[in-house]
C-alpha atoms as a PDB file:
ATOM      1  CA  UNK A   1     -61.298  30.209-119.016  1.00  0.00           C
ATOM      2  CA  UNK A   2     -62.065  27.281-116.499  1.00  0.00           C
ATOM      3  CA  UNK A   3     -60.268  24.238-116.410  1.00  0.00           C
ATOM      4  CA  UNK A   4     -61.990  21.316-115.316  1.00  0.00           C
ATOM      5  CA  UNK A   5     -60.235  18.294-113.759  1.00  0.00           C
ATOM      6  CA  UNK A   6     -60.182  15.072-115.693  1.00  0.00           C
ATOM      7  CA  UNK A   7     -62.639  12.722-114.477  1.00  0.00           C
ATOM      8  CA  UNK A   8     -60.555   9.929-112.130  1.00  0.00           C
ATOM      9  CA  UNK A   9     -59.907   6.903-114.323  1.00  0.00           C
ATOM     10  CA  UNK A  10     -62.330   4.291-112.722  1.00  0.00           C
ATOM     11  CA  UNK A  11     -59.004   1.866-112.454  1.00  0.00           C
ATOM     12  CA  UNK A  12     -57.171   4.425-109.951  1.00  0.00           C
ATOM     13  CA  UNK A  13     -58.618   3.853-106.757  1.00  0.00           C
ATOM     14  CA  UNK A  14     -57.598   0.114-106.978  1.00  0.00           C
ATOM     15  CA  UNK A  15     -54.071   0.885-107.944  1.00  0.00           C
ATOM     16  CA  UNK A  16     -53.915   3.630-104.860  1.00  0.00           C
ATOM     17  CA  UNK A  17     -55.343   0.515-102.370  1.00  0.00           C
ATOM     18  CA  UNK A  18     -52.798  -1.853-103.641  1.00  0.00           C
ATOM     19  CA  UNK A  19     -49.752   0.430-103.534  1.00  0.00           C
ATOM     20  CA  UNK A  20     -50.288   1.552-100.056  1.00  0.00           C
ATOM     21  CA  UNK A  21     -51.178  -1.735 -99.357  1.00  0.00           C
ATOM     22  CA  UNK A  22     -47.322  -2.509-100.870  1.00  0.00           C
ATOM     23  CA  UNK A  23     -45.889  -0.145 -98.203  1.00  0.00           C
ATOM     24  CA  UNK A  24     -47.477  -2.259 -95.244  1.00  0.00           C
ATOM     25  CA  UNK A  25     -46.092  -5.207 -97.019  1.00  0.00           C
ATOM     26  CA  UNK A  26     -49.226  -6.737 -97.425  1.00  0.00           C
ATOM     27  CA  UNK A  27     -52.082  -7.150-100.352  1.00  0.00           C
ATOM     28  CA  UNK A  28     -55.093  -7.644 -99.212  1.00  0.00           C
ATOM     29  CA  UNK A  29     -56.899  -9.860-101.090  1.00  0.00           C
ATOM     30  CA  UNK A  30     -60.390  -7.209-101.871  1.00  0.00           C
ATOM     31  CA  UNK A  31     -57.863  -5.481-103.541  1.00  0.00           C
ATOM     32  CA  UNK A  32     -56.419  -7.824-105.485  1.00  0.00           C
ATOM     33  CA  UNK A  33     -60.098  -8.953-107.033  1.00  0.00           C
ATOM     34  CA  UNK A  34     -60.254  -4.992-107.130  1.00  0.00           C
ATOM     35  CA  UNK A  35     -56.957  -4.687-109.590  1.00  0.00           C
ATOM     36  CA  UNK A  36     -58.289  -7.767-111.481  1.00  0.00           C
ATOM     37  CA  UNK A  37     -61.281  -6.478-112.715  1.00  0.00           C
ATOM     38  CA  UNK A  38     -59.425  -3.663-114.504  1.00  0.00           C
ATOM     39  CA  UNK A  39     -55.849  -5.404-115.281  1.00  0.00           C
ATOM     40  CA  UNK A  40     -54.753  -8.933-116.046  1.00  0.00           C
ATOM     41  CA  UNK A  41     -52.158 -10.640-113.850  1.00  0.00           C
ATOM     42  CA  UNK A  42     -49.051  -9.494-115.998  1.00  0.00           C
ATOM     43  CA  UNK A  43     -50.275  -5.845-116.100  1.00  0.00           C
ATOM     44  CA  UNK A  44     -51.269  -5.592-111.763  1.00  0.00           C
ATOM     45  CA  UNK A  45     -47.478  -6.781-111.315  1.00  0.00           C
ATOM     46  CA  UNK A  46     -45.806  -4.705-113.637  1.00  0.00           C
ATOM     47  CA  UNK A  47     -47.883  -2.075-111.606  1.00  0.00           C
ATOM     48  CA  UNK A  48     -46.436  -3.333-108.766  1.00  0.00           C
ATOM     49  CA  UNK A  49     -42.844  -4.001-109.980  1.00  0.00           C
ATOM     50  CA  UNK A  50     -43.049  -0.389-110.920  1.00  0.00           C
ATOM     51  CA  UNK A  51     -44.163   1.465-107.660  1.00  0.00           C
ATOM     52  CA  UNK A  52     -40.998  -0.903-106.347  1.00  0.00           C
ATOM     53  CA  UNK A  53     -38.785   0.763-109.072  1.00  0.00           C
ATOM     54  CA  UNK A  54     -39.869   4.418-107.932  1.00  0.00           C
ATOM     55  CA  UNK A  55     -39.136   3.260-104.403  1.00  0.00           C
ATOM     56  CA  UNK A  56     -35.580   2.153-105.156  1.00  0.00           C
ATOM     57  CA  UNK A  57     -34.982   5.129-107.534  1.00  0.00           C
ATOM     58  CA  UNK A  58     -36.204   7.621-104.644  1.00  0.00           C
ATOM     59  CA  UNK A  59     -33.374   6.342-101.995  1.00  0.00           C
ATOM     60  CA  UNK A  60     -30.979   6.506-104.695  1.00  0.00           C
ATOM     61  CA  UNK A  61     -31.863  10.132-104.988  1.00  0.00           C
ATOM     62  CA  UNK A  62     -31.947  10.999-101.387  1.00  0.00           C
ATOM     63  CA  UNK A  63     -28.516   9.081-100.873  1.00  0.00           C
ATOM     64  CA  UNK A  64     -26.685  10.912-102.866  1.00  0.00           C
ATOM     65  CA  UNK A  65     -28.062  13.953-102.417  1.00  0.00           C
ATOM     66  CA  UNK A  66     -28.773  14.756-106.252  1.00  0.00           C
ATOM     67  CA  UNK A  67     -30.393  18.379-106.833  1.00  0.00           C
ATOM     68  CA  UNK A  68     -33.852  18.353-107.440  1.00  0.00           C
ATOM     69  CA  UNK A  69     -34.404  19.437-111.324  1.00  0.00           C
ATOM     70  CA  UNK A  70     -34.997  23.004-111.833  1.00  0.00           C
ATOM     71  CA  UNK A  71     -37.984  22.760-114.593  1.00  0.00           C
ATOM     72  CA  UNK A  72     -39.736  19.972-112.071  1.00  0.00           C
ATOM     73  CA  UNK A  73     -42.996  20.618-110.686  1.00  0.00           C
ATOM     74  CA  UNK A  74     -42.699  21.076-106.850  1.00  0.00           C
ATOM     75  CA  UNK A  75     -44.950  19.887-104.123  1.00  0.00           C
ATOM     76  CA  UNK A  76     -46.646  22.104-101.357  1.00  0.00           C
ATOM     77  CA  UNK A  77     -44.790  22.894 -98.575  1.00  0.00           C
ATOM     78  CA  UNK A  78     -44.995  20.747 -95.997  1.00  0.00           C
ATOM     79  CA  UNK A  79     -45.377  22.739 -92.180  1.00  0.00           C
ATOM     80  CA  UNK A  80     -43.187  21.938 -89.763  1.00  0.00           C
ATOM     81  CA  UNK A  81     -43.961  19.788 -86.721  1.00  0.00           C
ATOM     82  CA  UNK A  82     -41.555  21.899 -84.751  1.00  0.00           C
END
């Protein structure tokens, strides 16, 4: 049987923009007309209130060294730059 990848909601490339647009701590403003024309303004900030929430959660994580979760999906390795 072949699976065939969902087609790419036509809201996610806006969301990607702004939330590594979050991580240079800067919006620019293309993408904020780019988020409105898919979200109102209560709906792009809970988006971005999230991605904040992940962020905090993540450090949390990696601070106190908690054990990854052994049903999780896992990412690729990543090669070493040694």
């Amino acid at each position: 049987m072949t699976r065939i990848a969902p087609a790419e909601p036509p809201y996610e490339p806006a969301i990607a923009d702004a939330l590594a647009r979050i991580d240079r701590r800067a919006i620019a403003e293309v993408t904020w007309t780019a988020l409105a024309e898919h979200f109102d303004a209560v709906q792009t900030l809970e988006t971005i209130a999230l991605a904040g929430y992940y962020h905090a959660i993540s450090f949390l994580c990696l601070a106190l060294e908690l054990p990854l979760e052994s049903y999780a999906a896992r990412f690729p390795a990543v090669p070493s730059a040694d």
